[in-house]
N, C-alpha and C. Protein backbone atom coordinates (compact mmCIF):
# COMPACT_ATOMS: atom_id res chain seq x y z
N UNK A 1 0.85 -1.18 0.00
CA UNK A 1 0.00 0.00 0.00
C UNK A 1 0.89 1.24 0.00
N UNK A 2 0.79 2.15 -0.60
CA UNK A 2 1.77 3.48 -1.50
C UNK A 2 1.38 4.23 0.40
N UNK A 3 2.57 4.92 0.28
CA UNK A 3 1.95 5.69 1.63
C UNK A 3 1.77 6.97 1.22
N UNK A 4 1.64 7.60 0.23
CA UNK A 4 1.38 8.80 -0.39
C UNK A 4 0.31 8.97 -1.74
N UNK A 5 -0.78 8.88 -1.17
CA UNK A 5 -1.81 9.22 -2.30
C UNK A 5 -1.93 10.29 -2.72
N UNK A 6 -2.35 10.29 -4.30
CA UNK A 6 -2.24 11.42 -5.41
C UNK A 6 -3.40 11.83 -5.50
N UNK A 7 -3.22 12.98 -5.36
CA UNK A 7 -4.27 14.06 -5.40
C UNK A 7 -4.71 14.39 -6.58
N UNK A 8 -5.93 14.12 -6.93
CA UNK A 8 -6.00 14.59 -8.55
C UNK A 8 -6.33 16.18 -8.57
N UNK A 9 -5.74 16.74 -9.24
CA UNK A 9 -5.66 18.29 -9.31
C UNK A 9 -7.22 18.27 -10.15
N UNK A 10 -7.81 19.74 -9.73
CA UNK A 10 -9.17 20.09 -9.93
C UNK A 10 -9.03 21.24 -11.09
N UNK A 11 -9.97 21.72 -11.77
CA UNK A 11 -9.64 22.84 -12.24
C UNK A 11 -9.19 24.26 -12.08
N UNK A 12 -8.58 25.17 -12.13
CA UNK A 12 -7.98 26.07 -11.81
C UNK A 12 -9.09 27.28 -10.98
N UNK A 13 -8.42 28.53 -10.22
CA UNK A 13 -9.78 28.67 -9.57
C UNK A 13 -9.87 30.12 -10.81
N UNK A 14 -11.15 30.17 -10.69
CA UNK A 14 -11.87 31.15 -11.77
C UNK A 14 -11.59 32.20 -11.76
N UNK A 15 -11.29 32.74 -10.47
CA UNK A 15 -11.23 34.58 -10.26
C UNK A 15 -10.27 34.88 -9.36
N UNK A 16 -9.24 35.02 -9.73
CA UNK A 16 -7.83 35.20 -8.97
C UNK A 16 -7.85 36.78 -8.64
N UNK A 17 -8.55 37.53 -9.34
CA UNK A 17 -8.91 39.02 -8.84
C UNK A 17 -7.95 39.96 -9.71
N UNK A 18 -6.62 39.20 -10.06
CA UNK A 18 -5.55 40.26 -11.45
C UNK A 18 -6.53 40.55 -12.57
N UNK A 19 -8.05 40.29 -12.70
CA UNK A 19 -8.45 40.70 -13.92
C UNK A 19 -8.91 42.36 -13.69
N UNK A 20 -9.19 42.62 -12.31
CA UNK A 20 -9.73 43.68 -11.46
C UNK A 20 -8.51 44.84 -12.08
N UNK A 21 -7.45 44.31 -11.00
CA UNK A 21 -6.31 44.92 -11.27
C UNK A 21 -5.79 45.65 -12.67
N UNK A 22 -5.92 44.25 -13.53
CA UNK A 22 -5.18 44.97 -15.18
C UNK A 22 -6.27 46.02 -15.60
N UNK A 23 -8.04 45.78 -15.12
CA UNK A 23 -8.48 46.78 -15.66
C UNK A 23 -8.24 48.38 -14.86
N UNK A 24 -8.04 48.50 -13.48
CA UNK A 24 -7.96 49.47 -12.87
C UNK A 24 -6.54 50.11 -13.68
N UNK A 25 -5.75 49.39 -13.70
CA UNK A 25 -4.72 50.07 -14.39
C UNK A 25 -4.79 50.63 -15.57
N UNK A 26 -5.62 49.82 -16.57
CA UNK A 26 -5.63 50.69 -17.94
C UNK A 26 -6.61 51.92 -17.43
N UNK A 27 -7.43 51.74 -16.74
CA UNK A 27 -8.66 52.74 -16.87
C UNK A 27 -7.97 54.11 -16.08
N UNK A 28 -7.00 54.02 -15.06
CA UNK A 28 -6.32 54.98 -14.48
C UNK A 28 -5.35 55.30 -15.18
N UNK A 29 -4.46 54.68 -16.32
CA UNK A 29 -3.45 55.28 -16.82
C UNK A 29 -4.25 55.85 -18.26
N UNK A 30 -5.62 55.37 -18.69
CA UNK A 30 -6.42 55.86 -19.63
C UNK A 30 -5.51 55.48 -21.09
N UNK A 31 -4.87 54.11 -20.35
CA UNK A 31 -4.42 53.48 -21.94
C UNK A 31 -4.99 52.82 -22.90
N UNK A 32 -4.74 53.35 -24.55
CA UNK A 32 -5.11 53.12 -25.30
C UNK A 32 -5.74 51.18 -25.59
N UNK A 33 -6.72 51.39 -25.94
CA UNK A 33 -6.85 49.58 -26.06
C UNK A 33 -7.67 49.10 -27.43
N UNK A 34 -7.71 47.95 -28.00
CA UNK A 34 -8.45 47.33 -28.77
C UNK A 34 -9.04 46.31 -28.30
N UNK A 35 -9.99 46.11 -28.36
CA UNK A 35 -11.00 45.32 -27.68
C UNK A 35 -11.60 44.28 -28.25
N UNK A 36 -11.00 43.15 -28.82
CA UNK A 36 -11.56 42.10 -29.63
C UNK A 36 -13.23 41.54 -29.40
N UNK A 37 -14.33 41.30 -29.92
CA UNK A 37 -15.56 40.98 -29.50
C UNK A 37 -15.31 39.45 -29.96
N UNK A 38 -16.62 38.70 -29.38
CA UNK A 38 -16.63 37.32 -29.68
C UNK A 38 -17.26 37.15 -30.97
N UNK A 39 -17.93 38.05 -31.68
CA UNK A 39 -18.58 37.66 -33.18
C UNK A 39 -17.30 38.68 -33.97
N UNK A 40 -15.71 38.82 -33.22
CA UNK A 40 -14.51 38.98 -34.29
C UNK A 40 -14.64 40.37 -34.91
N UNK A 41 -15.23 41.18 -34.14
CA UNK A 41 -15.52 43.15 -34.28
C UNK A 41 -14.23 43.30 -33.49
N UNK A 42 -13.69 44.34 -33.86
CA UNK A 42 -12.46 44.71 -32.79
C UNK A 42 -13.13 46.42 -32.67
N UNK A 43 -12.99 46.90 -31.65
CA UNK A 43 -13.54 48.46 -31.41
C UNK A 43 -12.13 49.15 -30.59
N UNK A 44 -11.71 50.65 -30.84
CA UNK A 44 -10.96 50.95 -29.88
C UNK A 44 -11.10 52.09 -29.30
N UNK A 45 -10.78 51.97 -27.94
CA UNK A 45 -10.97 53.56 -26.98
C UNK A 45 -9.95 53.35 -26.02
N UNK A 46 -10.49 53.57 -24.99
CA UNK A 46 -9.90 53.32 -23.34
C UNK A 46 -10.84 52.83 -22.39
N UNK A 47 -10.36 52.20 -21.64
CA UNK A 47 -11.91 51.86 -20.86
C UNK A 47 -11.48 52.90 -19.61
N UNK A 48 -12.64 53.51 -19.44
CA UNK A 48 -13.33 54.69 -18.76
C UNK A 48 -14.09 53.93 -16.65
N UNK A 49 -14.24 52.97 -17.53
CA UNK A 49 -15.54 52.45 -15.70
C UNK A 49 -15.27 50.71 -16.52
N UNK A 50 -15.43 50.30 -15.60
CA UNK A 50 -15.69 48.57 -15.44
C UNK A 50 -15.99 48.28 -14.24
N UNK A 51 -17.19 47.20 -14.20
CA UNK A 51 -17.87 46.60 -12.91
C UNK A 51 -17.58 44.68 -12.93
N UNK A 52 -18.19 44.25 -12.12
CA UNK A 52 -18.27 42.37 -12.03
C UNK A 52 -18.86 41.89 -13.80
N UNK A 53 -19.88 43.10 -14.38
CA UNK A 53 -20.18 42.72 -15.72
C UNK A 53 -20.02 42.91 -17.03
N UNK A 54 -19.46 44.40 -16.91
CA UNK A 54 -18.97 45.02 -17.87
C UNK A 54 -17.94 46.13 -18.42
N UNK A 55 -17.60 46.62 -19.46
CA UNK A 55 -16.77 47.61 -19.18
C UNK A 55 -17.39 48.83 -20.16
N UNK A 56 -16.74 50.29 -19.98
CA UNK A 56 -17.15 51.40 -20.37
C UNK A 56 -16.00 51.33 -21.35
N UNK A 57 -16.51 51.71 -22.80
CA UNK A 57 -15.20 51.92 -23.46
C UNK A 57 -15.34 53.38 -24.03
N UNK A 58 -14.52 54.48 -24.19
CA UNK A 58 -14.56 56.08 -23.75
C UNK A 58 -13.87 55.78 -25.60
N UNK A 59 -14.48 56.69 -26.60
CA UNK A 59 -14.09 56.48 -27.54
C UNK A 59 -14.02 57.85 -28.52
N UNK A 60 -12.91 58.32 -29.31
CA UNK A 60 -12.57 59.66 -29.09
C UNK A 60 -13.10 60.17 -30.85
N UNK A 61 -14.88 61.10 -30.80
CA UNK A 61 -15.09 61.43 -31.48
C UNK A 61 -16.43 60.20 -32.25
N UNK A 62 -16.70 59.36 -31.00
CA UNK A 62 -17.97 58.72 -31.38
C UNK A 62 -18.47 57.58 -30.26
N UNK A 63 -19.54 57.42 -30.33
CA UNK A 63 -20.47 57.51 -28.76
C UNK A 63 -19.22 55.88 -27.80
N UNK A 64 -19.66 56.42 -27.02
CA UNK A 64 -19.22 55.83 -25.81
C UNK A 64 -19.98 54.35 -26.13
N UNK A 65 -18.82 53.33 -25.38
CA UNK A 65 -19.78 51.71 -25.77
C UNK A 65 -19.81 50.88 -23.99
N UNK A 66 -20.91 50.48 -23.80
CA UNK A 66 -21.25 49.82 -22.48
C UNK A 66 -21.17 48.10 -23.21
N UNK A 67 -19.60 47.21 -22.90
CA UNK A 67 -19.92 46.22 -23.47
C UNK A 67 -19.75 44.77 -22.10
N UNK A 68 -20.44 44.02 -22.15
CA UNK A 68 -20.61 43.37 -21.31
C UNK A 68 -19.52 42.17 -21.24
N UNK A 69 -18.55 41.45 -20.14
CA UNK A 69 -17.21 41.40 -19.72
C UNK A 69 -17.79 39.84 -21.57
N UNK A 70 -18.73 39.38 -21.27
CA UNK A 70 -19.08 37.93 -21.58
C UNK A 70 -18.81 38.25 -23.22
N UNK A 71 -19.16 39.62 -23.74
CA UNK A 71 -19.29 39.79 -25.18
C UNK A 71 -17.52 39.67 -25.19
N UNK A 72 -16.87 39.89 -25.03
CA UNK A 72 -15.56 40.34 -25.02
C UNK A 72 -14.52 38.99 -24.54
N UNK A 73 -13.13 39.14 -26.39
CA UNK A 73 -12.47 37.66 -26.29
C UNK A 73 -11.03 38.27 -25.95
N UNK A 74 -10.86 39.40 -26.13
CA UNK A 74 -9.46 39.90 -26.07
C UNK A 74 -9.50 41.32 -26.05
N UNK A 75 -8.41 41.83 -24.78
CA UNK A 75 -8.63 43.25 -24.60
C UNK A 75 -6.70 43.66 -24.82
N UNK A 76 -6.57 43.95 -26.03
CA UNK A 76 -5.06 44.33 -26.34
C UNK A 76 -4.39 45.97 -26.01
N UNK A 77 -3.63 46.42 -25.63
CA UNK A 77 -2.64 47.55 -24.69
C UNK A 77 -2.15 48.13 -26.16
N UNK A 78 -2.45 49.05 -26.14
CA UNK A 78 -1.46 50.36 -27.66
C UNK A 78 -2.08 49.98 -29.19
N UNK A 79 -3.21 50.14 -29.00
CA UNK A 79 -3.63 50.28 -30.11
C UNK A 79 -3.75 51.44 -30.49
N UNK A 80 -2.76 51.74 -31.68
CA UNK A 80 -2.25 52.89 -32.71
C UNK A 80 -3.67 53.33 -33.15
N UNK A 81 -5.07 52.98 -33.01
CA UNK A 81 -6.39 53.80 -34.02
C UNK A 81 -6.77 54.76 -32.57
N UNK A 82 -6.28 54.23 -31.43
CA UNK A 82 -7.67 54.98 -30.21
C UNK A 82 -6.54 55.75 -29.94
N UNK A 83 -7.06 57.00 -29.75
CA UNK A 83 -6.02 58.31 -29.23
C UNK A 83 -6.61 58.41 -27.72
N UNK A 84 -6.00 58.47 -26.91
CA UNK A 84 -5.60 58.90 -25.28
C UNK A 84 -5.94 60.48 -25.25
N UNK A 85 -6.93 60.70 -24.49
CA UNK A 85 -6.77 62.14 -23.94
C UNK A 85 -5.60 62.83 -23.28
N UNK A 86 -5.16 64.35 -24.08
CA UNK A 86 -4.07 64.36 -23.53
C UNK A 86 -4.24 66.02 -22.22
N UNK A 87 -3.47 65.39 -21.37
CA UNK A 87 -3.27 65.92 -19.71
C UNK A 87 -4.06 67.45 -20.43
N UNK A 88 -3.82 68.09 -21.68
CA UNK A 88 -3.98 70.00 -21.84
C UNK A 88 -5.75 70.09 -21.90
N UNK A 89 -6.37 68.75 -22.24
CA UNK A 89 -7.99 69.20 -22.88
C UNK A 89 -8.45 68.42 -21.08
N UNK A 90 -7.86 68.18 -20.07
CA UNK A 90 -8.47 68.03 -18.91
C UNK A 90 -8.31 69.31 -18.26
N UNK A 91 -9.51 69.31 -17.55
CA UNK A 91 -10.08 71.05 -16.97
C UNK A 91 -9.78 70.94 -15.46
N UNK A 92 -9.17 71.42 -14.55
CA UNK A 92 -9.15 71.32 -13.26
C UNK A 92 -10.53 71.96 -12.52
């Protein structure tokens, strides 16, 4: 009889909470992004607000998009089409 039984590993856990994080960071540094959709649309802005369901994407010179986390396959950093607001057009 083995004196060390094997543990069968389970699936990984779902919400490690770094997804929170990478978005607080783009949305505070107001970096540029492309936003892959699951029907293969790519859209680009910055994301502005994100909650547990969705995110705000802030888009420069046409309406703002509320897209939900589930529509969304890939969220890519420096996309050259979305321009960043720059520090002179913010108003104190």
């Amino acid at each position: 009889m083995p004196l060390f039984k094997r543990k069968q590993k389970g699936p990984p856990a779902g919400d490690t909470g770094q997804e929170a994080l990478y978005l607080k960071s783009l949305s505070d540094r107001q970096v540029p992004v492309a936003v892959k959709l699951r029907d293969g649309e790519v859209v680009h802005g910055w994301i502005e607000y994100f909650d547990d369901m969705m995110v705000r994407l802030t888009r420069e010179g046409k309406p703002n998009l509320f897209i939900y986390k589930t529509q969304i396959r890939t969220i890519t950093e420096g996309s050259g089409s979305a321009s960043r607001r720059s520090p002179q057009r913010e108003t104190l």
